[in-house]
Each structure stands twice: as structure tokens, then as C-alpha cells.
C-alpha atoms as a PDB file:
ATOM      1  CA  UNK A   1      -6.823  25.030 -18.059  1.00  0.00           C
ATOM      2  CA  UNK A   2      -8.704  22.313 -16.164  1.00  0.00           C
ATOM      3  CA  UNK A   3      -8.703  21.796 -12.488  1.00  0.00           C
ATOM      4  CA  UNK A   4      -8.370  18.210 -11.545  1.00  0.00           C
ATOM      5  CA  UNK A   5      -9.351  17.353  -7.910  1.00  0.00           C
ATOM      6  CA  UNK A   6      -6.525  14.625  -6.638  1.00  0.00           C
ATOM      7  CA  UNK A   7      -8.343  11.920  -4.533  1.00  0.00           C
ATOM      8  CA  UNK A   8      -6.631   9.546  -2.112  1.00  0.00           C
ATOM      9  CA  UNK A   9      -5.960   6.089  -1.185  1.00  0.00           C
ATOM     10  CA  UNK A  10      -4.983   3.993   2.231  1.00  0.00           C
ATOM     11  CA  UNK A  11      -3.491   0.657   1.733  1.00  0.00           C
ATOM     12  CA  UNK A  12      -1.228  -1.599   3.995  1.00  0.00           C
ATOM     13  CA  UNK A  13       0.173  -4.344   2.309  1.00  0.00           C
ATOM     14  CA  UNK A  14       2.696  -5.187   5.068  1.00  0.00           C
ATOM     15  CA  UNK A  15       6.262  -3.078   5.085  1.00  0.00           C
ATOM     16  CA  UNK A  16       5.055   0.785   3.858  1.00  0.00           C
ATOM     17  CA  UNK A  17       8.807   0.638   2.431  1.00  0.00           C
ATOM     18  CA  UNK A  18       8.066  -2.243  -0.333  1.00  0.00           C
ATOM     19  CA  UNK A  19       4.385  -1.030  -1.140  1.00  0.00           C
ATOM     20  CA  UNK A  20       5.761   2.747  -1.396  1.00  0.00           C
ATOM     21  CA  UNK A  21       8.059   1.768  -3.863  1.00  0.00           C
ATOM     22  CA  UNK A  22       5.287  -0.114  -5.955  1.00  0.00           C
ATOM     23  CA  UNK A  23       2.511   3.433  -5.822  1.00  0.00           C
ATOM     24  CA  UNK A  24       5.626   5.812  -6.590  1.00  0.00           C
ATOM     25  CA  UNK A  25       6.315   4.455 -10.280  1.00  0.00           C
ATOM     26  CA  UNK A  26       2.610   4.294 -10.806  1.00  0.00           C
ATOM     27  CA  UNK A  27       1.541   6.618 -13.525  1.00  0.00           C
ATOM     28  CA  UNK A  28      -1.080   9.171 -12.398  1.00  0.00           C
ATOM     29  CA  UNK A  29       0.336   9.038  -8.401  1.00  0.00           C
ATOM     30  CA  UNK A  30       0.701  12.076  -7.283  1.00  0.00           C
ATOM     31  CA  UNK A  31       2.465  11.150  -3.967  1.00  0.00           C
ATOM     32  CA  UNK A  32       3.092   8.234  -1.609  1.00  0.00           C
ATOM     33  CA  UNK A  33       3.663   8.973   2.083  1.00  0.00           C
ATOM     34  CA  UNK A  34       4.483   6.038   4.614  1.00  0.00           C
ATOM     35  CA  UNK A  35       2.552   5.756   7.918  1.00  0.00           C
ATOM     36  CA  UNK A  36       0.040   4.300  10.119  1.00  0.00           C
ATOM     37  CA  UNK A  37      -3.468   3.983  10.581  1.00  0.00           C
ATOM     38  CA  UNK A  38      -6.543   1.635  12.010  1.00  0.00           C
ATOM     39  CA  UNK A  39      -4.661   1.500  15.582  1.00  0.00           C
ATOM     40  CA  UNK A  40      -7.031   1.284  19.187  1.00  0.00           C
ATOM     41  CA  UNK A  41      -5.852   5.157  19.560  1.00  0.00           C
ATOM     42  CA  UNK A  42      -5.782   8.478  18.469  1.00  0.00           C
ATOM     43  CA  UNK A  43      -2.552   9.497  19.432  1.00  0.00           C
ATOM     44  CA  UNK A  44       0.095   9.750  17.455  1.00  0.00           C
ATOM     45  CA  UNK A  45       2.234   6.332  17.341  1.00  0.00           C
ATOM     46  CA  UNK A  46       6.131   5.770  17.463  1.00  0.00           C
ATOM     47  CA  UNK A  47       7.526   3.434  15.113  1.00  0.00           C
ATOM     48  CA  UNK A  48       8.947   1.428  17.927  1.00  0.00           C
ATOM     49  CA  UNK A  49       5.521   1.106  19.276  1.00  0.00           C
ATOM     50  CA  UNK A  50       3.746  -0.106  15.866  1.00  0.00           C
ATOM     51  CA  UNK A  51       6.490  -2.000  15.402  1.00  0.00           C
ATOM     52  CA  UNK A  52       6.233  -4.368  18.392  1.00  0.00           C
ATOM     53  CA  UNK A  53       2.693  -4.601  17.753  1.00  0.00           C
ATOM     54  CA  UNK A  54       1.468  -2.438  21.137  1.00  0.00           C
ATOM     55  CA  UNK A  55      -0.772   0.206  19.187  1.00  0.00           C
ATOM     56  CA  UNK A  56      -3.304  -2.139  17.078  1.00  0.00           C
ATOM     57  CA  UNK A  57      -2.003   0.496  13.818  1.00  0.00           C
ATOM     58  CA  UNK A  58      -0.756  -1.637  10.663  1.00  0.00           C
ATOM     59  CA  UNK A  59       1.837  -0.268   8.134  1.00  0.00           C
ATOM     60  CA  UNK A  60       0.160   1.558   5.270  1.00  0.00           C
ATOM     61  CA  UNK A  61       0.897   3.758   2.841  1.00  0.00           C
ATOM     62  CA  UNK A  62      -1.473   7.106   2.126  1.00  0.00           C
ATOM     63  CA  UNK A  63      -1.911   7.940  -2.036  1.00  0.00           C
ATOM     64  CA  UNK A  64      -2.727  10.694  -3.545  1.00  0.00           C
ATOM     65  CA  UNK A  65      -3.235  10.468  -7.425  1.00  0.00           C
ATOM     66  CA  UNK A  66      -5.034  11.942 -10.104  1.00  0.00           C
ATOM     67  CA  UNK A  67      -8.525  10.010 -11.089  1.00  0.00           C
ATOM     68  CA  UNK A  68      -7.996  11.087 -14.612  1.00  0.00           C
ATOM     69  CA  UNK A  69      -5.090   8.940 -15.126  1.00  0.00           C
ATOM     70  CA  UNK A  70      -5.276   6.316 -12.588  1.00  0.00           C
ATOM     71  CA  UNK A  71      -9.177   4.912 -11.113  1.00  0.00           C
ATOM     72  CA  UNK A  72      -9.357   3.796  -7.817  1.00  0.00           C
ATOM     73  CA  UNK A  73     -10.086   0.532  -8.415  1.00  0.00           C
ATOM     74  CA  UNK A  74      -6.979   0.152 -10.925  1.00  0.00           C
ATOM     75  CA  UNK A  75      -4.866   1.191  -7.510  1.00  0.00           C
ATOM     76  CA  UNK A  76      -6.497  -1.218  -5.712  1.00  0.00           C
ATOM     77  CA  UNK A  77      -5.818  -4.072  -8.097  1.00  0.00           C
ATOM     78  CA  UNK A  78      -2.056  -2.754  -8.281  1.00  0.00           C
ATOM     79  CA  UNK A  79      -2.097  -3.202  -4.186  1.00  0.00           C
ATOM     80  CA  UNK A  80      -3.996  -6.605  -4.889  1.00  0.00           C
ATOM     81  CA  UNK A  81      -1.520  -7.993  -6.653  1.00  0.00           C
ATOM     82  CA  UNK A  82       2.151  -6.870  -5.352  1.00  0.00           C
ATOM     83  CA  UNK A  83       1.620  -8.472  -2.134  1.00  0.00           C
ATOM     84  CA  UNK A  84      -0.309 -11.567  -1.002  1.00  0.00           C
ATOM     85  CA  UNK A  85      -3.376 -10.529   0.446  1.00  0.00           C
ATOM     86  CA  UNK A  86      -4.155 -14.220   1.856  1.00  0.00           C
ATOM     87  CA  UNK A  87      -2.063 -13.763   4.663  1.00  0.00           C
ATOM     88  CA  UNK A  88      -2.954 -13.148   7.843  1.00  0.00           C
ATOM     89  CA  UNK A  89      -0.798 -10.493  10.303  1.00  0.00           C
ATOM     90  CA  UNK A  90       1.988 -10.989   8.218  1.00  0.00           C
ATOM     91  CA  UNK A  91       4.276 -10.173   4.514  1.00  0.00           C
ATOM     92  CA  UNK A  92       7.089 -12.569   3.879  1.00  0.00           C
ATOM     93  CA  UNK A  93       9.425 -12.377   6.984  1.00  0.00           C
ATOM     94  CA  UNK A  94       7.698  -9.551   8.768  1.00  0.00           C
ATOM     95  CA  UNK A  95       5.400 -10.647  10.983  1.00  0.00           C
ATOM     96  CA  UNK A  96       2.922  -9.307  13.585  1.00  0.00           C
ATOM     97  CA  UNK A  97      -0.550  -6.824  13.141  1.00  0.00           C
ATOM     98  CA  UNK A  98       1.205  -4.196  12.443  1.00  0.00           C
ATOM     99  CA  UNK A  99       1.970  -6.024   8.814  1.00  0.00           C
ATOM    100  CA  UNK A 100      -1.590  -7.523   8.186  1.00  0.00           C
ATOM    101  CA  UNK A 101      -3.136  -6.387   4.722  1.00  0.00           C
ATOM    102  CA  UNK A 102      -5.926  -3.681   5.150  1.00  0.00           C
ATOM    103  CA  UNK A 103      -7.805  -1.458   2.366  1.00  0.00           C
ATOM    104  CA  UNK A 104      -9.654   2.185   4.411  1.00  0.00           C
ATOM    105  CA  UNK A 105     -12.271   3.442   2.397  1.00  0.00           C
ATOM    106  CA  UNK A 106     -13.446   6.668   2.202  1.00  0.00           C
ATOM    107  CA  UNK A 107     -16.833   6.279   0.472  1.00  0.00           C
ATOM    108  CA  UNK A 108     -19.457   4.014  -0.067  1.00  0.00           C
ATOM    109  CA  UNK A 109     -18.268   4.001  -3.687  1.00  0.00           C
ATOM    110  CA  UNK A 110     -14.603   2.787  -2.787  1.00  0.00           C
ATOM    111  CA  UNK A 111     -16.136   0.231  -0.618  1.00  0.00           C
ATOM    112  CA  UNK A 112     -18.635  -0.780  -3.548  1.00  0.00           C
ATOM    113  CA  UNK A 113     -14.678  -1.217  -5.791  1.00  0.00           C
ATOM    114  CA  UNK A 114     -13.413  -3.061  -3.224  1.00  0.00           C
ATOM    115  CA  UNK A 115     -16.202  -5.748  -3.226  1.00  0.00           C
ATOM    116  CA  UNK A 116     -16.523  -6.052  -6.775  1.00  0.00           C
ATOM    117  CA  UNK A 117     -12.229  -6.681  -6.995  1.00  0.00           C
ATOM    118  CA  UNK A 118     -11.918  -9.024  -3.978  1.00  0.00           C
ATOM    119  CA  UNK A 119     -14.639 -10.525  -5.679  1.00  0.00           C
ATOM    120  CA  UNK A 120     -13.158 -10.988  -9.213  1.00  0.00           C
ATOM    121  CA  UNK A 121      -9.468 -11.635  -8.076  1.00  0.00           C
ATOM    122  CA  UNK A 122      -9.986 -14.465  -5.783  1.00  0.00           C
ATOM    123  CA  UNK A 123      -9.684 -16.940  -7.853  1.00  0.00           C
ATOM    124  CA  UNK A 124      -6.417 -16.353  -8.705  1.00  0.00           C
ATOM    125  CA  UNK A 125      -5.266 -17.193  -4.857  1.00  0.00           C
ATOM    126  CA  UNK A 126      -5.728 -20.432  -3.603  1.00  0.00           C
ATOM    127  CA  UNK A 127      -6.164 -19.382  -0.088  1.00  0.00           C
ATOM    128  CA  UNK A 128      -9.249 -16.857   1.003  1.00  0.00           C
ATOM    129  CA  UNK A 129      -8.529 -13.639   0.388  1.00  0.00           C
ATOM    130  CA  UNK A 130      -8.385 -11.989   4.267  1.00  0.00           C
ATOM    131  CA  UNK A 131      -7.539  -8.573   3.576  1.00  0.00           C
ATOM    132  CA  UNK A 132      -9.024  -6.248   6.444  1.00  0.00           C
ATOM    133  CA  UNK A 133     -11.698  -3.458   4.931  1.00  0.00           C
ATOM    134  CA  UNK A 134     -12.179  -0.425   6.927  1.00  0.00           C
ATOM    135  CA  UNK A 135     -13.225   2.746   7.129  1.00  0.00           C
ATOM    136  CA  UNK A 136     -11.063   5.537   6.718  1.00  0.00           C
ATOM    137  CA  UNK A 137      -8.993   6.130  10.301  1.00  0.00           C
ATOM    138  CA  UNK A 138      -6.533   9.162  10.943  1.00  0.00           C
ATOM    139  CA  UNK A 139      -3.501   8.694   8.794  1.00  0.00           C
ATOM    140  CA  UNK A 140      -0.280   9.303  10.812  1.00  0.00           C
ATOM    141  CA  UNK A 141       3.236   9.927   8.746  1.00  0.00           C
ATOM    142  CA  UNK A 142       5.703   8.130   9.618  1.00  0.00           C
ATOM    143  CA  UNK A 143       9.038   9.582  10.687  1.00  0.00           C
ATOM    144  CA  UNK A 144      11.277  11.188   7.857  1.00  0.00           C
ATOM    145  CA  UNK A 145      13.421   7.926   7.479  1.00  0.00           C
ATOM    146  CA  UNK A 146      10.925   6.170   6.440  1.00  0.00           C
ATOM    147  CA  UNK A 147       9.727   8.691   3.808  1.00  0.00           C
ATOM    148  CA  UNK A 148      11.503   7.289  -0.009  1.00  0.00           C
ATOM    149  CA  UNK A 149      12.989   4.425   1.648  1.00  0.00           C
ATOM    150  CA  UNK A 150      14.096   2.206  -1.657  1.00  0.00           C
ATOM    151  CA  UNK A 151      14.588   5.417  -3.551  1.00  0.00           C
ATOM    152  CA  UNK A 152      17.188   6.386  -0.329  1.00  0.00           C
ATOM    153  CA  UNK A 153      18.593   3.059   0.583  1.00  0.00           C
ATOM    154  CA  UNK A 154      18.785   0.972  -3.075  1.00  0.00           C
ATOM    155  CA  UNK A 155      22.039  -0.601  -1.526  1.00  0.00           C
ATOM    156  CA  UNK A 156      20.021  -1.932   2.068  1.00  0.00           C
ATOM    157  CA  UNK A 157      19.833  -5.645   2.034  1.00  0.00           C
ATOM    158  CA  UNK A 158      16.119  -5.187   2.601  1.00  0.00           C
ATOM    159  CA  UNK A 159      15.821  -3.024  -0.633  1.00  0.00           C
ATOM    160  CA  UNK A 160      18.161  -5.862  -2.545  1.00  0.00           C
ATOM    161  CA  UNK A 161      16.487  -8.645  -1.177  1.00  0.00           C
ATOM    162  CA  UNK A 162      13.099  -8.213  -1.105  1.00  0.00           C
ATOM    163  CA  UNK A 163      12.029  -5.239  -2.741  1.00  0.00           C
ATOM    164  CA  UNK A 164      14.241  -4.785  -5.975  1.00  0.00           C
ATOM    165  CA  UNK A 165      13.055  -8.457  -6.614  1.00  0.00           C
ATOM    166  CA  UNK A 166       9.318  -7.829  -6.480  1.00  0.00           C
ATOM    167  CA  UNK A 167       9.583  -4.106  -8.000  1.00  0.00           C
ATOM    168  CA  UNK A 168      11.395  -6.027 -11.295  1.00  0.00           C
ATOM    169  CA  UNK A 169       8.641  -8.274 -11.842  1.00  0.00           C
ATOM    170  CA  UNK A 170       6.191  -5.836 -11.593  1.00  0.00           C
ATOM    171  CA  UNK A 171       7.677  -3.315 -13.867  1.00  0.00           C
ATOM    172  CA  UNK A 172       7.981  -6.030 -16.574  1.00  0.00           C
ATOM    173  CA  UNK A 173       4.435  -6.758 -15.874  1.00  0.00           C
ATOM    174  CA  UNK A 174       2.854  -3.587 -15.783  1.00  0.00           C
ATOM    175  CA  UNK A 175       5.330  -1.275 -17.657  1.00  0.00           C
ATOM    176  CA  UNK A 176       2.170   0.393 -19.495  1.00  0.00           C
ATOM    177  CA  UNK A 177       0.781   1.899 -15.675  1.00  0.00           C
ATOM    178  CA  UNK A 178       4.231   3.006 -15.361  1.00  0.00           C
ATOM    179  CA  UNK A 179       4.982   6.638 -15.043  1.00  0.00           C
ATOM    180  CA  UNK A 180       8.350   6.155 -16.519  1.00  0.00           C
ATOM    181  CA  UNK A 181      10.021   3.277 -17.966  1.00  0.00           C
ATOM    182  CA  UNK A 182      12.097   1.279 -16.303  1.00  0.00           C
ATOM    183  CA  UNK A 183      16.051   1.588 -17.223  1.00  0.00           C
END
């Protein structure tokens, strides 16, 4: 039997409950856990406190997946793609640092990925391309509520308004990178 070494990825693409949902129906993710990271402090941060933009963390969600299914790079373009990346400090109606798109790499390798995709999907925006790239901070997990939000709360307005919308498209889109098919 093989041993396969799971690697992981940080991404915020503004709310960690909309980009979870995205990563967990992604075939070869392994898990998706909500948090924060890149903030002016190594203490652990509240919610409240990211939230009204005192800590300098953003939003992000922390992957782990199996390489041998899913690359890195085809992660990143997932990320790329299922939120606007032009945008600066802000996702649709969320707005602030704490919801500014950011990629934390790991390697020199991811970094290398990152380049080459910014590079190759920019021009299909018509705006720059201002994600943040970093690298790597301290990951901190967000409080249990936040853990499986749309899979907990399908019925929150937020889930029906802006997520189920989003997570449609991109399972007609992508239903090939899907770990299951969509009912």
C-alpha cells in the first residue's frame, strides 16, 4: 500500500464560509478548516476582533489535500476563479482587510505556481489582479461555528444568497474536479 504525504494550502478569498464550501467538494481535498492568518500578531485572534478589522489577519481558509489527485496549482486556479481577485479589502458586500484576497506560500515552488497563474489568468479580468502573496504565517482556526458553515446553515440567507448561487455555477463548471456529483 502506498503512503501519500497530504500537503497544504492557505487561501483567503474574502468570507472563509463561501471559499470553504468551494475546497470541500473539490476532489482530492482532504479537509478545509476556516481561520485566520497574515495579522500584525501572534496571538490568537477573536472573530470579533478580525472582524472589525483591529488585528491586520484576513479570512482564509487552511487545505489539506492529496497531490496525487489535486496539484497545487490546480487549487490555486480553483481559488482564482470563485472569487474576484481584483478587488481590493473587499468580496461582494463584505468589506474591510480582514476580506482582502491573499495566497501564503510555503515554498519557493508554490510561490514559483503562483507567478506563473497570476500570470496566465490575468487576462481574463479587466482590472489588475491585486491578490496579496505571502509567506506562510501561523494559521489560527476559527471558532467551531464557523467550521462547515454552508454544510450547517443551507437555510441562512447568507448561504441562499450568496453562496448557493456561486457554488451552482461552479459545480456546472467544474463537475469533473468534483469529488462527488452534484444532486
Amino acid at each position: 500500500m502506498k503512503n501519500t504525504t497530504y500537503k497544504t494550502a492557505i487561501f483567503g478569498g474574502g468570507c472563509f464560509w463561501c471559499t470553504e464550501a468551494f475546497f470541500q467538494e473539490v476532489k482530492g481535498v482532504i479537509n478545509v478548516t476556516s481561520g485566520y492568518s497574515g495579522g500584525n500578531s501572534e496571538e490568537e485572534p477573536t472573530y470579533q476582533a478580525v472582524s472589525l478589522g483591529m488585528t491586520g489577519h484576513a479570512e482564509v481558509v487552511h487545505i489539506t489535500y492529496n497531490p496525487e489527485i489535486v496539484t497545487y496549482e490546480e487549487l490555486l486556479v480553483i481559488f482564482m476563479i470563485t472569487h474576484n481577485p481584483t478587488l481590493l479589502n473587499r468580496q461582494g458586500a463584505d468589506i474591510g482587510t480582514q476580506y482582502h484576497s491573499v495566497v501564503f506560500y510555503e515554498t519557493p515552488r508554490e510561490k514559483q505556481i503562483i507567478d506563473i497563474v497570476f500570470k496566465e489568468l490575468q487576462p481574463f479580468f479587466d482590472k489588475p489582479i491585486v491578490t496579496e502573496v505571502s509567506p506562510r504565517k501561523t494559521f489560527f482556526k476559527a471558532d467551531e461555528k464557523h467550521q462547515d458553515y454552508y454544510k450547517n446553515n443551507p437555510e441562512y440567507r447568507y448561504c441562499t444568497a450568496v453562496i448557493e448561487p456561486k457554488l451552482s455555477k461552479f459545480r456546472k463548471q467544474y463537475a469533473e474536479m468534483l469529488a462527488q456529483k452534484p444532486a
